[in-house]
Protein backbone atom coordinates (compact mmCIF):
# COMPACT_ATOMS: atom_id res chain seq x y z
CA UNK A 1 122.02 153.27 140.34
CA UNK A 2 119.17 151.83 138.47
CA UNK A 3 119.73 154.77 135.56
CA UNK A 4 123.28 153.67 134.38
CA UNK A 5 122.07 149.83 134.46
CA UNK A 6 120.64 149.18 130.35
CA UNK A 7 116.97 148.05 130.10
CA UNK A 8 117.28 144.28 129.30
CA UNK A 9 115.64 142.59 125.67
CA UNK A 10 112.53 141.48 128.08
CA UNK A 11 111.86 144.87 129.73
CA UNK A 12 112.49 146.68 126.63
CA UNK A 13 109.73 144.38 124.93
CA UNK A 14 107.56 144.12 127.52
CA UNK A 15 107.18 147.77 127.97
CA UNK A 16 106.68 148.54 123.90
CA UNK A 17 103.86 146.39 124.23
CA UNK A 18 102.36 148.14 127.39
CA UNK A 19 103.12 151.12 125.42
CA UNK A 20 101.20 149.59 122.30
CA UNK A 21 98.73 148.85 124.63
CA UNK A 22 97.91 151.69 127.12
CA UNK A 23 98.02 153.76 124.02
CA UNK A 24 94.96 151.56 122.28
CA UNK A 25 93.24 152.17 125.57
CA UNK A 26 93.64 155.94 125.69
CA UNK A 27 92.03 156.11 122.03
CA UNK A 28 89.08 154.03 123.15
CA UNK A 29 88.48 155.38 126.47
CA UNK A 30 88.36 159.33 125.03
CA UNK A 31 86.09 158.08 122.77
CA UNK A 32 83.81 155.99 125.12
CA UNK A 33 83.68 159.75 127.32
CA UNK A 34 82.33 161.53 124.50
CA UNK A 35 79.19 159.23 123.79
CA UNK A 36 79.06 158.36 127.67
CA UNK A 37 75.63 159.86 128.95
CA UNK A 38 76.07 157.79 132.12
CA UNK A 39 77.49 159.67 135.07
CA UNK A 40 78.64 157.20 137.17
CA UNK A 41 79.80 155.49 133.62
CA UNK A 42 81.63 158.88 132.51
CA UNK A 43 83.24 158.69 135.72
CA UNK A 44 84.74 155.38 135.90
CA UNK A 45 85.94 155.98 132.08
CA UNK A 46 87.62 159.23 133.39
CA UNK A 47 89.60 158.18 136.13
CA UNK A 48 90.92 155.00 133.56
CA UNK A 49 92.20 157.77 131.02
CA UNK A 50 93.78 159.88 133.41
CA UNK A 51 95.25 156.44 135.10
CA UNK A 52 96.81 155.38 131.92
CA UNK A 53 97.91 159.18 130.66
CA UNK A 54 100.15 159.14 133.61
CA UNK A 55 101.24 155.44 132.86
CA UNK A 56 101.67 156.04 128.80
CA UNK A 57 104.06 159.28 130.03
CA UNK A 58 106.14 157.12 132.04
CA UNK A 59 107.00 154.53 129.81
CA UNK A 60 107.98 157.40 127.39
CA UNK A 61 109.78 158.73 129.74
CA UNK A 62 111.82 155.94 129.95
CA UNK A 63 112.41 155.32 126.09
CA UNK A 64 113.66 159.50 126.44
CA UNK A 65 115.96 158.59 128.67
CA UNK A 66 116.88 155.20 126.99
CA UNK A 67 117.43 156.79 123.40
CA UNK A 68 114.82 154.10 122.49
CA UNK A 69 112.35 155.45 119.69
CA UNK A 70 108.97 155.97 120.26
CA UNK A 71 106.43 153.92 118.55
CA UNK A 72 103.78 155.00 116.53
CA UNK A 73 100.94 152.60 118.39
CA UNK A 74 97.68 154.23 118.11
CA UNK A 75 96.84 158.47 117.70
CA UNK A 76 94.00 160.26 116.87
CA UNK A 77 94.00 159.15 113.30
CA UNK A 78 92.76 156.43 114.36
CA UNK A 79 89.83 157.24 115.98
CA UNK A 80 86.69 159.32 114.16
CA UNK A 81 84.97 161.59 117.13
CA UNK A 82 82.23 162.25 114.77
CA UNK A 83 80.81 159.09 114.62
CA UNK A 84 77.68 157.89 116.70
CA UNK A 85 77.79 155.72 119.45
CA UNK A 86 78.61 151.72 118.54
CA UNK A 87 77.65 150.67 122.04
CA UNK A 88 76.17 152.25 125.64
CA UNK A 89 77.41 152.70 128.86
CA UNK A 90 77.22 149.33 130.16
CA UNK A 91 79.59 147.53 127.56
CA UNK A 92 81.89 150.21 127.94
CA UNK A 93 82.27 149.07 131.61
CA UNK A 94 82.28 145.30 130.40
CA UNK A 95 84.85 146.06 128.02
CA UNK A 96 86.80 148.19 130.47
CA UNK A 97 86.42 145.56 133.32
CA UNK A 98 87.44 142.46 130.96
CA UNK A 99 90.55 144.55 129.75
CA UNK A 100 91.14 145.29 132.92
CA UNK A 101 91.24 141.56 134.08
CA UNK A 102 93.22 140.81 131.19
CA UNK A 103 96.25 143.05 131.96
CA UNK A 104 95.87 142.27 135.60
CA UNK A 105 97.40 138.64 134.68
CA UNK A 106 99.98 140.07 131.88
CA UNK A 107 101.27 142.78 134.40
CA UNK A 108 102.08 139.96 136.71
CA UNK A 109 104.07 137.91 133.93
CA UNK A 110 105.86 141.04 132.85
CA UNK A 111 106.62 142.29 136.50
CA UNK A 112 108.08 138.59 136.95
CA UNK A 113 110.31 139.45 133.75
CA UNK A 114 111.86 142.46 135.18
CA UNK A 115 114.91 143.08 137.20
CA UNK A 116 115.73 146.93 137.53
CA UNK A 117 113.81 148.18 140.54
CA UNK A 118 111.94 151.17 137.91
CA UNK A 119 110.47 148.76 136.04
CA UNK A 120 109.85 146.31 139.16
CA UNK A 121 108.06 149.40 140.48
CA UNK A 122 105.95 150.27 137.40
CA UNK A 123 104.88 147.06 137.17
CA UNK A 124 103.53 147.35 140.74
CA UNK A 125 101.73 150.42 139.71
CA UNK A 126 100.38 148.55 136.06
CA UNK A 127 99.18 145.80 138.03
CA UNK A 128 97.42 148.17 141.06
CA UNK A 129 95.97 150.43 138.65
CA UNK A 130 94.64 148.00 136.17
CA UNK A 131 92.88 146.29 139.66
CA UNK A 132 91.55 149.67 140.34
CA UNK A 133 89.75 150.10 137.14
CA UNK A 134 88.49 146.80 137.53
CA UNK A 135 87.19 147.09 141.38
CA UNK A 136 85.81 150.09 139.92
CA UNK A 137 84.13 148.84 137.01
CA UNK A 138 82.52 145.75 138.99
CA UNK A 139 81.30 147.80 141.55
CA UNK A 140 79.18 149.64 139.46
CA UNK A 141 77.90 146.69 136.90
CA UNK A 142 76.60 145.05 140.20
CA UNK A 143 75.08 148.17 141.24
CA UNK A 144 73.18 148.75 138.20
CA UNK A 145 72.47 144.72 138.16
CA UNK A 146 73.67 143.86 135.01
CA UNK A 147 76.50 141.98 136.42
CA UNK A 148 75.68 138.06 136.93
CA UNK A 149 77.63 136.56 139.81
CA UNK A 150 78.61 133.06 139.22
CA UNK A 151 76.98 130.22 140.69
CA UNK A 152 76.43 129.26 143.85
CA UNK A 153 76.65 126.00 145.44
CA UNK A 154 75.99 124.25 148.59
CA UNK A 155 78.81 124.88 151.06
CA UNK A 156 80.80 121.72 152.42
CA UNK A 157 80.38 120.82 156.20
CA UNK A 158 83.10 118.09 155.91
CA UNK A 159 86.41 116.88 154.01
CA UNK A 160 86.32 114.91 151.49
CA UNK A 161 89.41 113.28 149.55
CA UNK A 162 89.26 111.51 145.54
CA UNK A 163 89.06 107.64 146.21
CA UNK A 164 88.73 106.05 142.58
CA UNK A 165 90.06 107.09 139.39
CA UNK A 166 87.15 107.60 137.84
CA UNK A 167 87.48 111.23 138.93
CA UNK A 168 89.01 112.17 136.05
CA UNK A 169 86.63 110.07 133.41
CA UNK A 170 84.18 111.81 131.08
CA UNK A 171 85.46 110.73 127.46
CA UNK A 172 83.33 107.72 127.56
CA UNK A 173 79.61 108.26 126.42
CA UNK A 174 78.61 105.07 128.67
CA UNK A 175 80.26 105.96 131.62
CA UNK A 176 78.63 108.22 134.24
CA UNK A 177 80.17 111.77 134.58
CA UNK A 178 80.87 113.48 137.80
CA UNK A 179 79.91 116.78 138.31
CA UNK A 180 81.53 120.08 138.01
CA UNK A 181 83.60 121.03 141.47
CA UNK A 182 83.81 124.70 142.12
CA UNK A 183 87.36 124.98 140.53
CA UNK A 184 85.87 124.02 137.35
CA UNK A 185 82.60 126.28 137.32
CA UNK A 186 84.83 129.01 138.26
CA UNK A 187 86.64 128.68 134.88
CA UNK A 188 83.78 127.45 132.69
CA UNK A 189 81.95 130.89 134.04
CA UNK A 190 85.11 132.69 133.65
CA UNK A 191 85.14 132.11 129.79
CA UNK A 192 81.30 132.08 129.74
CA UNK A 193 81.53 135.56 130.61
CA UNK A 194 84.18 136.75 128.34
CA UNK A 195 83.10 135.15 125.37
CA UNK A 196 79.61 136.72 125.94
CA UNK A 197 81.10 139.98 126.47
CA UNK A 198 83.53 139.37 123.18
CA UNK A 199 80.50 138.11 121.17
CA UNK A 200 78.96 141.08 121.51
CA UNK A 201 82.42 143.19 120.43
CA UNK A 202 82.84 141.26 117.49
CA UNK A 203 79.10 141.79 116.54
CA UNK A 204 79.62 145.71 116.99
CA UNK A 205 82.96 145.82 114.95
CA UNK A 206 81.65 143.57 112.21
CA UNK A 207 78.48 145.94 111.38
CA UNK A 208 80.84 149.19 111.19
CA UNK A 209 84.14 147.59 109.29
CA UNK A 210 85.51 149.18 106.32
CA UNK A 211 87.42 146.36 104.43
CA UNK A 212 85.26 143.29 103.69
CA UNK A 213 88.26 140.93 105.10
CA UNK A 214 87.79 142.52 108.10
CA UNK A 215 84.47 142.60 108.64
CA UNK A 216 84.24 138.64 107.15
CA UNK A 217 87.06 138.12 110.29
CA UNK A 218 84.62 139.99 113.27
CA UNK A 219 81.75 137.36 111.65
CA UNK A 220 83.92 134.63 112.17
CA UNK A 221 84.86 135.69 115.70
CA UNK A 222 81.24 136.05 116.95
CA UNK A 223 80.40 132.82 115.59
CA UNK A 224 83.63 131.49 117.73
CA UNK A 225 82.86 133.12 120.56
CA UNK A 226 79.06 131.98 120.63
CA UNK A 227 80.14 128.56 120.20
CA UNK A 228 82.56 128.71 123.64
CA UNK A 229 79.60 130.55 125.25
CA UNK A 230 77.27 127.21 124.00
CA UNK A 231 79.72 124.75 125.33
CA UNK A 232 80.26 126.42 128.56
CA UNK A 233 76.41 126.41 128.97
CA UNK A 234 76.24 123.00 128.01
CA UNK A 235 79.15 122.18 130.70
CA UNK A 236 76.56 123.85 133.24
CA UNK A 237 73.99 122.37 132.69
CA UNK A 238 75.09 119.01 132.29
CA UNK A 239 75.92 119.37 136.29
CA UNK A 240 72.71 121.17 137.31
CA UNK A 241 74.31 124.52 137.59
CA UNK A 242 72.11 127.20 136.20
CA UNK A 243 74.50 129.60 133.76
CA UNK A 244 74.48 132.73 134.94
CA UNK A 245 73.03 135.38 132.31
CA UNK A 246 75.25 137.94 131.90
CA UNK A 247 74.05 141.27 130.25
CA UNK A 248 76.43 143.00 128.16
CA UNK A 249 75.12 146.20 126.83
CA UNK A 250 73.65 146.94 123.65
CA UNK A 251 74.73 147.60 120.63
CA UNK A 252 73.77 150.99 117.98
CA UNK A 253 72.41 150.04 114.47
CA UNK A 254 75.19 152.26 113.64
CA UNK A 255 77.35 151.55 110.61
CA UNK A 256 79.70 154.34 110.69
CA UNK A 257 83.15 152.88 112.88
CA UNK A 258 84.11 155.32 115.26
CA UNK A 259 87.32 153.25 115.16
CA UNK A 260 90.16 152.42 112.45
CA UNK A 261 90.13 148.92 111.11
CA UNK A 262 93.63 149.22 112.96
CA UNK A 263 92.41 149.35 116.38
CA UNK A 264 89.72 146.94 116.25
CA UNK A 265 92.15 144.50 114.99
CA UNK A 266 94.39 144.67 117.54
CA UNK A 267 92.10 144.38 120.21
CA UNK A 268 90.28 141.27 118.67
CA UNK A 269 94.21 139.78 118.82
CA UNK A 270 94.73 140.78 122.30
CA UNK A 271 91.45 139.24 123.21
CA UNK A 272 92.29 136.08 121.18
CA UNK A 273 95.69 135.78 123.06
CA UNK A 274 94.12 136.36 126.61
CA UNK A 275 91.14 133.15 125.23
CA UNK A 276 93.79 130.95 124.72
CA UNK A 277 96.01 131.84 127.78
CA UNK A 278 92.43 131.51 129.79
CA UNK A 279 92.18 127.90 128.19
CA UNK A 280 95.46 127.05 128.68
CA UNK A 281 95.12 127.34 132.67
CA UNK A 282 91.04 125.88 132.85
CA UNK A 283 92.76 122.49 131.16
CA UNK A 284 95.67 122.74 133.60
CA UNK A 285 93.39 122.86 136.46
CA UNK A 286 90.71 120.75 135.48
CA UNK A 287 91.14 116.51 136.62
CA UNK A 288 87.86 115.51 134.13
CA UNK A 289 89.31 114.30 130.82
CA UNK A 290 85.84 116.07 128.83
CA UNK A 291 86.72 119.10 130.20
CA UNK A 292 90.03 119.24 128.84
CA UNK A 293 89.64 117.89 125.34
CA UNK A 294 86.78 121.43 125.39
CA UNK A 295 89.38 123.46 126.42
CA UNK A 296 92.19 122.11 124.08
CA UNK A 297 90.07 122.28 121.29
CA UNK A 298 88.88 126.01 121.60
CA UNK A 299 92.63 127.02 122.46
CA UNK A 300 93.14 125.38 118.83
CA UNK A 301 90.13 127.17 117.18
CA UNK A 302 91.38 130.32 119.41
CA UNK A 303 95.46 129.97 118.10
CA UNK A 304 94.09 129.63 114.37
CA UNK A 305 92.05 132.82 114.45
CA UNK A 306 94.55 134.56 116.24
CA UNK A 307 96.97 133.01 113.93
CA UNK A 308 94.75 134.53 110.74
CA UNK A 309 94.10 137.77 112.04
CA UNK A 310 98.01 138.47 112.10
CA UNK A 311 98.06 137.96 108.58
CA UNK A 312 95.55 139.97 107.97
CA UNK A 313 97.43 142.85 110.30
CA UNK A 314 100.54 142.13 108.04
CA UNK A 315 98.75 142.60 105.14
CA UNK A 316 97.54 145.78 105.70
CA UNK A 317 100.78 147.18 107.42
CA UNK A 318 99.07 147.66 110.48
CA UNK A 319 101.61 145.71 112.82
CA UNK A 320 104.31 148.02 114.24
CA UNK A 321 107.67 145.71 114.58
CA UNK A 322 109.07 145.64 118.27
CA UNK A 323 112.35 146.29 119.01
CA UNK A 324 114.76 143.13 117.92
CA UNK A 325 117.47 141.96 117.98
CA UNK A 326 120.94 142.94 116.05
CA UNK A 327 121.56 140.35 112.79
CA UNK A 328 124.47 140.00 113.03
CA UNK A 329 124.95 138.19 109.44
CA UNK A 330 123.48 140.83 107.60
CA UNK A 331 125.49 143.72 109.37
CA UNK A 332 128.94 141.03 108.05
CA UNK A 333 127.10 141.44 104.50
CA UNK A 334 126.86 145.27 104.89
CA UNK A 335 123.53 145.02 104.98
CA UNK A 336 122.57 146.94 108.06
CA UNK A 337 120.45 145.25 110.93
């Protein structure tokens, strides 16, 4: 039976961060209801928080029935209804449908990690529901039109197979480059329209931050993000390919946070973390050397800020400590775990 078989280290971590998670969303998406003046909008935001209500209750559930403690994650204290609106309806569906995309891929890593057939399940229901947000949140960008498709390209009428090495060239400012194949623009769009949508995050969380750390870190991450977003253009461009402009909402001249310093920290990190996994697999599928020194060298610029804003978490006793495991040295001391 799978109740008498223990949760392993890697399900038991994998499911404190969904919990971590899911519970960050919950805070954002009751919040993103109250402002929403958008029907179709306030619909879409609806069915995600009753999606991941249900989700959040079974992974406690779970830690019940595991003795496992619950964690802390994110509550109401975190949040600050009385604020006015940081963005409108159309970044919260960005936001929505790039979160969305981003748990799509961890869900499938995690549900690859599991081994009792609960959490195999749940993981089948994490991935499905986080793809039904996301269908969700396409459909109606595109509907409203301010969702760019990428770009298109003349279809093939034959085969064609890679006959010189040069293929892969690009490093050498004499030699000639190729042009992008359709692998490649997929990828270069991919980040083109994440970074635009995180540019315009980090420009909303920067204006309402409380501690001037903080609010020096969101600077530092729009001015990284609009640097990917000018490279990827460049990368475009440089093949004839018209970047498509992608519309991400607007945001307030508020400067009251609707959101703890908390929060918006740990989505920034979550964002940074899903950058440099995106980078990660554009170098491992691109042949054209260029391309791949880019993509290294924003996964470096990526890891550092990542790497910073966990200090900065640290500092301010904002990161919760997943479960770990025993030490067994100290307990030999008497020193507890």
């Amino acid at each position: 039976m799978t109740s008498n078989i223990p949760l392993s280290s890697t399900e038991l971590g994998n499911l404190w961060q969904a919990y971590q998670e899911k519970s960050m969303k919950l805070r954002i998406v009751e919040r993103f209801i109250k402002n929403s003046d958008d029907e179709e909008t306030r619909t879409v935001l609806q069915s995600a928080q009753s999606i991941e209500t249900k989700n959040i209750n079974a992974i406690k559930a779970i830690f019940q029935n595991e003795g496992v403690a619950i964690p802390v994650a994110f509550t109401e204290k975190d949040i600050d209804h009385q604020a006015p609106r940081l963005f409108d309806d159309q970044f919260y569906l960005m936001y929505f449908r790039l979160l969305s995309k981003i748990l799509i891929g961890l869900y499938a890593l995690h549900s690859g990690m599991s081994y009792r057939e609960d959490i195999c399940n749940l993981y089948n229901d994490f991935t499905s529901d986080s793809q039904t947000i996301y269908n969700k949140c396409t459909k109606s960008l595109l509907k409203k039109g301010v969702l760019a498709r990428p770009p298109s390209v003349p279809m093939p009428n034959e085969v064609e197979f890679v006959e010189d090495t040069s293929y892969t060239s690009g490093l050498s400012p004499f030699g000639k480059k190729r042009v992008l194949n359709t692998v490649e623009i997929g990828l270069v769009h991919q980040a083109l329209e994440a970074n635009i949508t995180g540019a315009q995050l980090m420009t909303g969380f920067a204006q309402v931050a409380d501690n001037p750390e903080v609010k020096q870190y969101f600077q530092r991450g729009k001015k990284l993000a609009e640097k990917v977003v000018s490279t990827m253009e460049d990368l475009l461009l440089e093949s004839d390919v018209q970047a498509s402009s992608t519309w991400t909402g607007i945001v307030t001249n508020s400067t009251i946070s609707p959101f703890s310093d908390k929060v918006m920290m740990y989505i920034t990190n979550l964002l940074s973390m899903f950058g440099m996994g995106s980078n990660s697999v554009g170098a491992a599928f691109s042949f054209r050397s260029d391309l791949l020194l880019k993509m290294g060298q924003m996964m470096t610029n990526t890891f550092d800020f990542a790497k910073d804003g966990g200090k900065i978490i640290i500092k301010h006793g904002w990161m919760e400590e997943p479960p770990q495991a025993v030490d067994r040295t100290k307990l030999s001391k008497g020193q507890g775990k």
